[in-house]
PDB file of N, CA and C in Angstrom:
ATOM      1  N   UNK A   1      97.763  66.434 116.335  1.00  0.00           N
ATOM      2  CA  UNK A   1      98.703  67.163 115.496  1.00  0.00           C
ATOM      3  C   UNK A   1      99.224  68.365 116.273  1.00  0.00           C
ATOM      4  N   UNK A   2     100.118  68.426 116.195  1.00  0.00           N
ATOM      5  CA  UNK A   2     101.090  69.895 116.741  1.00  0.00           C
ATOM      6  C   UNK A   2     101.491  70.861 116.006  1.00  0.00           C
ATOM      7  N   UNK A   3     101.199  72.348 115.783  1.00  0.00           N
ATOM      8  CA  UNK A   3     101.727  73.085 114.999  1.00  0.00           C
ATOM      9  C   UNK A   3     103.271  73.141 114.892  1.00  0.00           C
ATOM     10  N   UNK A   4     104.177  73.607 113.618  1.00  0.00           N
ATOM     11  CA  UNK A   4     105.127  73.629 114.266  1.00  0.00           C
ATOM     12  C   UNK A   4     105.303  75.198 114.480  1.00  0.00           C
ATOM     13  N   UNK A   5     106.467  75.101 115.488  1.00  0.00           N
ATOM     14  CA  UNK A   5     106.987  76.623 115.577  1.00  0.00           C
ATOM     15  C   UNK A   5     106.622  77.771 114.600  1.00  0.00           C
ATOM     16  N   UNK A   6     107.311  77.211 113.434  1.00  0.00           N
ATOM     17  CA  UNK A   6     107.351  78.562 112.512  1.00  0.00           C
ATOM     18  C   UNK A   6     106.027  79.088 111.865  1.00  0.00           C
ATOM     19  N   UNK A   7     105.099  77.891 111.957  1.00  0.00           N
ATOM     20  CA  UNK A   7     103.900  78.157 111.291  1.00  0.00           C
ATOM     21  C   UNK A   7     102.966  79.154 112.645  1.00  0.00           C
ATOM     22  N   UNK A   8     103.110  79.054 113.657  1.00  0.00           N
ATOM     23  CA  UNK A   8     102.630  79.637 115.061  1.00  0.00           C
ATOM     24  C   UNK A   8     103.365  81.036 114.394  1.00  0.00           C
ATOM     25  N   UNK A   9     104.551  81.254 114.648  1.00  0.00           N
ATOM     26  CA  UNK A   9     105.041  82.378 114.393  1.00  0.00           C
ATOM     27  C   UNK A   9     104.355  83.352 113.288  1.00  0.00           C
ATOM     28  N   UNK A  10     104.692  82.779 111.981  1.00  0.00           N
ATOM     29  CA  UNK A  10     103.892  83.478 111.028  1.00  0.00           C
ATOM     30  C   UNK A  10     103.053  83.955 111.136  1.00  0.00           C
ATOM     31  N   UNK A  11     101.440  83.078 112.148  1.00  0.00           N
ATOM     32  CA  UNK A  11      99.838  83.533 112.509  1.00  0.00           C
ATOM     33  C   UNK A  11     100.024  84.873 113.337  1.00  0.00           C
ATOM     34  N   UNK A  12     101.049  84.840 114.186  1.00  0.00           N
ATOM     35  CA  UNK A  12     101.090  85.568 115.237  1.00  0.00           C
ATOM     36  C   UNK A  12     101.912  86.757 114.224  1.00  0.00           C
ATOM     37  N   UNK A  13     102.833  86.852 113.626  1.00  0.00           N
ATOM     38  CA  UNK A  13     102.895  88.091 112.363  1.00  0.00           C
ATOM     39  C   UNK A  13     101.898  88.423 112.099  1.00  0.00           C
ATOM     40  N   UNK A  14     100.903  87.324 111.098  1.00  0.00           N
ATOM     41  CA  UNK A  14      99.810  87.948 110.470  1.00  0.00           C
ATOM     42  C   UNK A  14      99.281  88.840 111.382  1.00  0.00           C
ATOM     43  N   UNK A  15      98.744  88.381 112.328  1.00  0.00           N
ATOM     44  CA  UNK A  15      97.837  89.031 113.415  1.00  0.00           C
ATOM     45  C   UNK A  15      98.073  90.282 113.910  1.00  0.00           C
ATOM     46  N   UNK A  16      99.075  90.379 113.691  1.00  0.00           N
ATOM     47  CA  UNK A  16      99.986  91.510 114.251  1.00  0.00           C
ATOM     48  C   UNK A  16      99.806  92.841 113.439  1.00  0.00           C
ATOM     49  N   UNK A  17     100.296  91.873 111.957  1.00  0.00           N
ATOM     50  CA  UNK A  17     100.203  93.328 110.717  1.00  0.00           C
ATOM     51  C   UNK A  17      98.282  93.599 110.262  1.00  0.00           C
ATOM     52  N   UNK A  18      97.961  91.977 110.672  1.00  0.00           N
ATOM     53  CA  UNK A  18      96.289  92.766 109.999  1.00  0.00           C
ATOM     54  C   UNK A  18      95.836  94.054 111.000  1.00  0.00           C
ATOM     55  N   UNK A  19      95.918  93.815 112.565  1.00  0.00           N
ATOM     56  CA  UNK A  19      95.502  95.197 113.301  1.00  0.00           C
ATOM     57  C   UNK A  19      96.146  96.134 112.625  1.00  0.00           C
ATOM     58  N   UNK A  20      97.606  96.381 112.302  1.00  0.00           N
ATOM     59  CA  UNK A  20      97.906  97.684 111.922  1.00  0.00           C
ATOM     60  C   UNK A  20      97.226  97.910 110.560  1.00  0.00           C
ATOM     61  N   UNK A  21      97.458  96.903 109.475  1.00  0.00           N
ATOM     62  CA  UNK A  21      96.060  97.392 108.276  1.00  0.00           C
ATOM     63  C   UNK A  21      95.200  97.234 108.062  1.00  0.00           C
ATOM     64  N   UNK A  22      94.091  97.339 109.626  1.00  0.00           N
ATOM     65  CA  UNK A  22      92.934  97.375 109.282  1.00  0.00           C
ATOM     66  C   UNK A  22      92.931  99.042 109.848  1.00  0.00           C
ATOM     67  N   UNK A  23      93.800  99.328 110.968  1.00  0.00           N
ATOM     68  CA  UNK A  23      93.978 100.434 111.191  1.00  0.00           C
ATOM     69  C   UNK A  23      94.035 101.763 110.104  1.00  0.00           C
ATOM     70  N   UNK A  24      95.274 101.405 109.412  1.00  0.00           N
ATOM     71  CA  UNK A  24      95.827 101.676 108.049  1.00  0.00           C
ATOM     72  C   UNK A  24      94.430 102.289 107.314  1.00  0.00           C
ATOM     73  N   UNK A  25      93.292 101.313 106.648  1.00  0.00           N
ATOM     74  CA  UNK A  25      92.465 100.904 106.121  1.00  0.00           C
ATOM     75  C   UNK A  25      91.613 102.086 106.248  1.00  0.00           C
ATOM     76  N   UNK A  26      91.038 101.771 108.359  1.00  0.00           N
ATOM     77  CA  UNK A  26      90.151 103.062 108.670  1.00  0.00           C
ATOM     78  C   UNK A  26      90.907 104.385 108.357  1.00  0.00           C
ATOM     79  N   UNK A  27      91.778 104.473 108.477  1.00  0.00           N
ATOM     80  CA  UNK A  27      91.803 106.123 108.348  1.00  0.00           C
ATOM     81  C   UNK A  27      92.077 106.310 107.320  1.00  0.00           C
ATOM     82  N   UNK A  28      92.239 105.609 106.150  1.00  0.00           N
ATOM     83  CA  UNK A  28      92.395 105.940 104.552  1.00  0.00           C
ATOM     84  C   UNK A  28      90.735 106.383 104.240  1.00  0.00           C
ATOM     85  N   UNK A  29      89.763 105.038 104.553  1.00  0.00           N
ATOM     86  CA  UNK A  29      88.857 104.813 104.494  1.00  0.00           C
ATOM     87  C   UNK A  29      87.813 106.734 104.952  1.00  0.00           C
ATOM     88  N   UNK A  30      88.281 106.658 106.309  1.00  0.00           N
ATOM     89  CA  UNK A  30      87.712 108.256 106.658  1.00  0.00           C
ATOM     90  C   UNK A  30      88.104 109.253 105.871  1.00  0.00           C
ATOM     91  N   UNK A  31      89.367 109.421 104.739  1.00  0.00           N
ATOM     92  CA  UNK A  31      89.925 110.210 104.014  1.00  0.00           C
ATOM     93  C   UNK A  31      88.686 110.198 103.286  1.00  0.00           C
ATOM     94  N   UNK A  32      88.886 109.393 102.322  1.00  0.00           N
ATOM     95  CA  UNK A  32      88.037 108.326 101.297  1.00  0.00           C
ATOM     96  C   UNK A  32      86.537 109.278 101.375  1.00  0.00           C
ATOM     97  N   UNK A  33      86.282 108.716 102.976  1.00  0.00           N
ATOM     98  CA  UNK A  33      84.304 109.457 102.979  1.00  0.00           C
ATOM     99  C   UNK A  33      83.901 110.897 102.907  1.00  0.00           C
ATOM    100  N   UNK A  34      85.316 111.336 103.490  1.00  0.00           N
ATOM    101  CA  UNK A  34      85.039 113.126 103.381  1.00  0.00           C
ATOM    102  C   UNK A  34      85.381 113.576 102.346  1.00  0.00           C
ATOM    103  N   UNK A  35      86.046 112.599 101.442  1.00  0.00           N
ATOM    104  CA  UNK A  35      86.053 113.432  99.667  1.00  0.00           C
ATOM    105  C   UNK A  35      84.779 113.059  98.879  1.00  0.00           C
ATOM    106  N   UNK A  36      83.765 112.321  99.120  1.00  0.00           N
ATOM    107  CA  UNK A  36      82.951 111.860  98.416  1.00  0.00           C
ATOM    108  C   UNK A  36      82.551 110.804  98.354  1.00  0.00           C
ATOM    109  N   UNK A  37      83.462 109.457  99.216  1.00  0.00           N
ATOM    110  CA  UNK A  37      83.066 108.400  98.565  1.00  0.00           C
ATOM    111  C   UNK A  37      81.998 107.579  99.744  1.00  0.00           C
ATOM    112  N   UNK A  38      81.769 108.240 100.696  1.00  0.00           N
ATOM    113  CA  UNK A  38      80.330 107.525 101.558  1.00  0.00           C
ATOM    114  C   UNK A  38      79.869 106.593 101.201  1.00  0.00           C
ATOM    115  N   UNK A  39      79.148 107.068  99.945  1.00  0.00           N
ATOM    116  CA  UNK A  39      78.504 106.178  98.979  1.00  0.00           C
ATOM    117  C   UNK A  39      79.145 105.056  98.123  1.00  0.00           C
ATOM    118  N   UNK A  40      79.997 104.802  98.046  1.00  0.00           N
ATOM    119  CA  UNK A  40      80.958 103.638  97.403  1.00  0.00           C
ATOM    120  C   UNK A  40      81.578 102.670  98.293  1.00  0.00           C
ATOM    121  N   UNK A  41      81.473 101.703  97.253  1.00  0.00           N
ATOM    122  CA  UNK A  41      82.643 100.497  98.344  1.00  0.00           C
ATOM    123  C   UNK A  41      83.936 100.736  98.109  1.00  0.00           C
ATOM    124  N   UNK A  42      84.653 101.085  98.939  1.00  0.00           N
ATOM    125  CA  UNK A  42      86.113 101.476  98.648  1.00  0.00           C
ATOM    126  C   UNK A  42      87.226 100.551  99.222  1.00  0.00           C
ATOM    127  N   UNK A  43      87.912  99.912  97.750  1.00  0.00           N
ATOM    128  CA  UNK A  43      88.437  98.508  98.462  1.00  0.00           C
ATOM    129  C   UNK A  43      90.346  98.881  98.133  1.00  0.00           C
ATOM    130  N   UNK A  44      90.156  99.855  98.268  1.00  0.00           N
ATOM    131  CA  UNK A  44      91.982 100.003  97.800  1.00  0.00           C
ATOM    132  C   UNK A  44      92.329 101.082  97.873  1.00  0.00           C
ATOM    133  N   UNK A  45      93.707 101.388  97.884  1.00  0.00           N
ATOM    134  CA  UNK A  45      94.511 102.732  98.488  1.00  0.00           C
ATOM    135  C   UNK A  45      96.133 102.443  97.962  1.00  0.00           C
ATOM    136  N   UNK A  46      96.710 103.366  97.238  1.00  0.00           N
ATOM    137  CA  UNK A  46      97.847 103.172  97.153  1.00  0.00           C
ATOM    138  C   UNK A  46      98.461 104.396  96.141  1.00  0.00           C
ATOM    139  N   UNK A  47      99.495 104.500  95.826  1.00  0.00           N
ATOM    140  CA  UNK A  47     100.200 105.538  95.423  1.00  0.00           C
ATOM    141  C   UNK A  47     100.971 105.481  93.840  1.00  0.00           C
ATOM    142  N   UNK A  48     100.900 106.170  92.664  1.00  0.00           N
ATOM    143  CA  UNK A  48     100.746 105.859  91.418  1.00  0.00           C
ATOM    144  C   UNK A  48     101.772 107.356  90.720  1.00  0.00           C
ATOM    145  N   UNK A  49     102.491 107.029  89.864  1.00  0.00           N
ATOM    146  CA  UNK A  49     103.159 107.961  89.433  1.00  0.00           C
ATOM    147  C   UNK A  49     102.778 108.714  88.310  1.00  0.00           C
ATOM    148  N   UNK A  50     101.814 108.041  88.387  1.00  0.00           N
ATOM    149  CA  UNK A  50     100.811 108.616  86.708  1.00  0.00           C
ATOM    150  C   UNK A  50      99.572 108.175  87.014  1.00  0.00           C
ATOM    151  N   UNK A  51      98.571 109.555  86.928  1.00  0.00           N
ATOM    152  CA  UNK A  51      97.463 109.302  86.683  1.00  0.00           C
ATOM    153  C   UNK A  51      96.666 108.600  85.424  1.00  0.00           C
ATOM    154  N   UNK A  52      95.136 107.855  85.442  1.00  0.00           N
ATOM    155  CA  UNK A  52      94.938 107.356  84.350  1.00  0.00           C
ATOM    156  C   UNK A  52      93.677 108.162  84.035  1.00  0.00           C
ATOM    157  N   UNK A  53      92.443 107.837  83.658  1.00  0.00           N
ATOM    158  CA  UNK A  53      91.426 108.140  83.076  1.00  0.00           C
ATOM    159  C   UNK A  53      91.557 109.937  82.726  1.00  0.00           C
ATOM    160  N   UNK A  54      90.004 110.275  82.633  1.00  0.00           N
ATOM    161  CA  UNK A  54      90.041 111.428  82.619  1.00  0.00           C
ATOM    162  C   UNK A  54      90.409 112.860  83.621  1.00  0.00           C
ATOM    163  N   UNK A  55      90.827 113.674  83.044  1.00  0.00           N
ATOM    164  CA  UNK A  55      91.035 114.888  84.296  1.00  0.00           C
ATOM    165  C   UNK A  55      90.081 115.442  84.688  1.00  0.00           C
ATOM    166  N   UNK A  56      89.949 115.716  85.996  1.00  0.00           N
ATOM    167  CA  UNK A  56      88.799 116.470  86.686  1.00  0.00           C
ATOM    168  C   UNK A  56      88.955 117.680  87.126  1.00  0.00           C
ATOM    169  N   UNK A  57      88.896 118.197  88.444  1.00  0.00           N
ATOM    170  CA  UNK A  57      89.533 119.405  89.042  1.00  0.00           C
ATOM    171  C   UNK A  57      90.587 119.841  90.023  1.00  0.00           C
ATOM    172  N   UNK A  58      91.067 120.879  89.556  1.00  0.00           N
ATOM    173  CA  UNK A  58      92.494 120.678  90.383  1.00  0.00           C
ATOM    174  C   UNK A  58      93.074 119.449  90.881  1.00  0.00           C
ATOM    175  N   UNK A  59      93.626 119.039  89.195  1.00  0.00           N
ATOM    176  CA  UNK A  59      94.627 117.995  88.960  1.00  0.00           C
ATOM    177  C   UNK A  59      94.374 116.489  89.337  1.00  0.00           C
ATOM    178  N   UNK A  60      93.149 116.454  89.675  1.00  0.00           N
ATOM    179  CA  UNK A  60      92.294 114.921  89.698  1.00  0.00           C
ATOM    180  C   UNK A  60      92.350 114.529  88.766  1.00  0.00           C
ATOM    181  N   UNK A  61      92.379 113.012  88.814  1.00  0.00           N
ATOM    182  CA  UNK A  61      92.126 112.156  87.324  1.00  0.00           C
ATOM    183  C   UNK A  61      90.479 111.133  88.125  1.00  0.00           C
ATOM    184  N   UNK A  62      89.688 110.779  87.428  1.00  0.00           N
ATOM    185  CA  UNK A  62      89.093 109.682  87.317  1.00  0.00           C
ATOM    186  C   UNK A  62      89.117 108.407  86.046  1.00  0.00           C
ATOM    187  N   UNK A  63      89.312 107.610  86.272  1.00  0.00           N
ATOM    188  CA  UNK A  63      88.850 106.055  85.486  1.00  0.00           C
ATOM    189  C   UNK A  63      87.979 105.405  86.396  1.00  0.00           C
ATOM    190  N   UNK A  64      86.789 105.634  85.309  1.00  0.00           N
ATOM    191  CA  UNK A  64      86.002 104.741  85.845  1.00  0.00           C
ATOM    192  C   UNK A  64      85.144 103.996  84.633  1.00  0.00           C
ATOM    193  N   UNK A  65      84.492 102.562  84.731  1.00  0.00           N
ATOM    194  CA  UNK A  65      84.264 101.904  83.923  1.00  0.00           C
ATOM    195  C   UNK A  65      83.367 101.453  84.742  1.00  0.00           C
ATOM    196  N   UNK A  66      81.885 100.879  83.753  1.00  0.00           N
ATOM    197  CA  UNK A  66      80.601 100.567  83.597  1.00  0.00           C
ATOM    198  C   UNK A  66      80.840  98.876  83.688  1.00  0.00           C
ATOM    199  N   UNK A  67      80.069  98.059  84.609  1.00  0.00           N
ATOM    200  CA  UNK A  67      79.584  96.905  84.645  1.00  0.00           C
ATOM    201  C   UNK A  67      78.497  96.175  84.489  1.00  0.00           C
ATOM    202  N   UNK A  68      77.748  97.583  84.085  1.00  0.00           N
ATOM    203  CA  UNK A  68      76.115  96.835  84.243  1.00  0.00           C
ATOM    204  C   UNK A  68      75.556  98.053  83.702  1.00  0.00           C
ATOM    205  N   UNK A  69      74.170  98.512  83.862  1.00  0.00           N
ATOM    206  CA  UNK A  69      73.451  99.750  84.160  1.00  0.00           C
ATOM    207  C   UNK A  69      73.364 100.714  85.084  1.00  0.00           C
ATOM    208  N   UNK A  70      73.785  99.873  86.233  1.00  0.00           N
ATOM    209  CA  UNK A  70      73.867 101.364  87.258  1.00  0.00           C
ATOM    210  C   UNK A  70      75.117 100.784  88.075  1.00  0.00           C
ATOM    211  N   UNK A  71      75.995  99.730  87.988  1.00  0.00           N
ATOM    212  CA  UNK A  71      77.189  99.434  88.429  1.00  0.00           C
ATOM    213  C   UNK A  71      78.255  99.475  87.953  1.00  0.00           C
ATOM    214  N   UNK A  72      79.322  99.699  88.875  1.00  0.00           N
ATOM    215  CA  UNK A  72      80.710  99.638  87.927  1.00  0.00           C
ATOM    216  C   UNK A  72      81.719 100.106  88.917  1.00  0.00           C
ATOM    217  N   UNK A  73      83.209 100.533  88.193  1.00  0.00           N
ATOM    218  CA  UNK A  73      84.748 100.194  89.097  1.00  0.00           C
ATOM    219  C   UNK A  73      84.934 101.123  88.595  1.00  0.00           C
ATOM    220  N   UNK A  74      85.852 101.818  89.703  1.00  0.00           N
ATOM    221  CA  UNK A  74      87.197 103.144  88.797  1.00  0.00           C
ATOM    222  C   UNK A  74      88.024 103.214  90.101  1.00  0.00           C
ATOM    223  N   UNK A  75      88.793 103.965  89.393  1.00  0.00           N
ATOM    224  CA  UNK A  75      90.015 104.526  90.219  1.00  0.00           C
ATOM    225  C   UNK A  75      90.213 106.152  90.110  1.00  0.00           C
ATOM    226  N   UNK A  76      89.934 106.467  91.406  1.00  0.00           N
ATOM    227  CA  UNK A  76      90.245 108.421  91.723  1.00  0.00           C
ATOM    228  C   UNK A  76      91.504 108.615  92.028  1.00  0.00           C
ATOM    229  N   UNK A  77      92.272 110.010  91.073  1.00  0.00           N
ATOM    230  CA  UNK A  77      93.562 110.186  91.093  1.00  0.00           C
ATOM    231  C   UNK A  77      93.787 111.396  91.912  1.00  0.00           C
ATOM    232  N   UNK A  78      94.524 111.602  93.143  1.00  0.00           N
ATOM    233  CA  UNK A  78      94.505 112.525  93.694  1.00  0.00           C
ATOM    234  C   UNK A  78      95.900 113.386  93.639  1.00  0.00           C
ATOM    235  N   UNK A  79      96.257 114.433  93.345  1.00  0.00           N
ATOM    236  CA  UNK A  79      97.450 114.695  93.359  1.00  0.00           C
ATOM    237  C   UNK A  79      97.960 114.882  94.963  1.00  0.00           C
ATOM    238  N   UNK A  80      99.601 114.651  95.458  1.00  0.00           N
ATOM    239  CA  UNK A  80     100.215 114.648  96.693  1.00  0.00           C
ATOM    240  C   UNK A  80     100.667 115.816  96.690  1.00  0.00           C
ATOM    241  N   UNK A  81     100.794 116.677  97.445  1.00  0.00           N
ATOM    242  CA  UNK A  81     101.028 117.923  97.528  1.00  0.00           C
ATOM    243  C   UNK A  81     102.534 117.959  98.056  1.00  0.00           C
ATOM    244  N   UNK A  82     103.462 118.512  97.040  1.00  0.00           N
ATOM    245  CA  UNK A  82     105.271 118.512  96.904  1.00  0.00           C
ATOM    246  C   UNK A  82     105.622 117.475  96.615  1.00  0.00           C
ATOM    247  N   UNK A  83     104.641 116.393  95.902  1.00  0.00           N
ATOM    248  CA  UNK A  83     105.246 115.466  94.811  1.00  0.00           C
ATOM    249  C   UNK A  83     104.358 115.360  93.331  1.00  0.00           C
ATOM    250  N   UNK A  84     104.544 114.477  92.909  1.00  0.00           N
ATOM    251  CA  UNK A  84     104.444 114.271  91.291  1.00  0.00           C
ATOM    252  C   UNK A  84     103.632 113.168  91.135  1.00  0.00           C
ATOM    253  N   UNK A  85     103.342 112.829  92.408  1.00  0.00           N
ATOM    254  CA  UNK A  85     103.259 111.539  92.826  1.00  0.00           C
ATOM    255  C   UNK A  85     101.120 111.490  92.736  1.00  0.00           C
ATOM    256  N   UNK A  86     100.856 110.349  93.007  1.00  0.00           N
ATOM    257  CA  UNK A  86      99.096 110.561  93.124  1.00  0.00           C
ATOM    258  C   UNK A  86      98.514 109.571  94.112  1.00  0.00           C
ATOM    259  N   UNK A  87      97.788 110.231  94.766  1.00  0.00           N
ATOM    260  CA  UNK A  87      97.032 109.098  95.880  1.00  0.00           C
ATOM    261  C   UNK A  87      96.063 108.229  94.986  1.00  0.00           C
ATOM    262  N   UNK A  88      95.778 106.900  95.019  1.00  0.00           N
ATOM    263  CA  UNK A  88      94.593 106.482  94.278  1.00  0.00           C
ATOM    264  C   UNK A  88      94.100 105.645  95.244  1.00  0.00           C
ATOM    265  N   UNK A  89      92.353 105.950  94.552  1.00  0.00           N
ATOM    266  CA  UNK A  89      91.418 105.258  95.745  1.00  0.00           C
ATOM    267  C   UNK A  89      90.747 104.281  94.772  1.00  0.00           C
ATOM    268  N   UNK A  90      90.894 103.085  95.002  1.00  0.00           N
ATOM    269  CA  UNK A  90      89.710 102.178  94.062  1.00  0.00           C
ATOM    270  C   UNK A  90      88.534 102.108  94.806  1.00  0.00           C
ATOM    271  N   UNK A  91      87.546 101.998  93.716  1.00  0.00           N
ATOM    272  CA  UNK A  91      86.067 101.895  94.327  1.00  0.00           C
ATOM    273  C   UNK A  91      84.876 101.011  93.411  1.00  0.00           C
ATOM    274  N   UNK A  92      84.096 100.744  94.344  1.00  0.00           N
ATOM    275  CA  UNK A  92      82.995  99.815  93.360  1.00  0.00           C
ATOM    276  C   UNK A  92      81.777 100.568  93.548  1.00  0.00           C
ATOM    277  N   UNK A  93      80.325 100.995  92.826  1.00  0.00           N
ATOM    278  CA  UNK A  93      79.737 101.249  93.332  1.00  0.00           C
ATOM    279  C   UNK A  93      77.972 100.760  92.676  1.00  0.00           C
TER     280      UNK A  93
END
């Protein structure tokens, strides 16, 4: 069997964009550990125009929700500094 062209092409995209977001990833990821989250699995990063759960300090939000007894998911709301805008970090822990 022979690949064709375009399907070669695509792998060689993928390959291309996963180095830059795994790159991406680590240095969100190093953000991520020096605010607190060391201790968590932190599987997401992205940007939200509204915070959800509860407010924390200086303009943090947390949602976080229970899966078990000592497990569970949320999302940390970070405010962007000269926007309106919010960093959010998902996490499992």
């Amino acid at each position: 069997m022979k690949v064709p062209k375009e399907i070669a092409s695509k792998a060689e995209r993928y390959e291309d964009q996963k180095k830059e977001i795994d790159k991406l990833y680590e240095d969100l990821e190093e953000f991520a550990n020096e605010h607190g989250f060391e201790d968590f699995w932190v599987n997401g990063f992205g940007v939200s125009q509204e915070p959800e759960g509860e407010e924390q300090s200086d303009g943090e939000y947390c949602d976080q929700w229970m899966r078990g007894e000592d497990s569970g998911d949320g999302i940390y709301y970070y405010p962007i500094e000269g926007s309106t805008q919010y960093l959010w970090i998902a996490y499992s822990f």
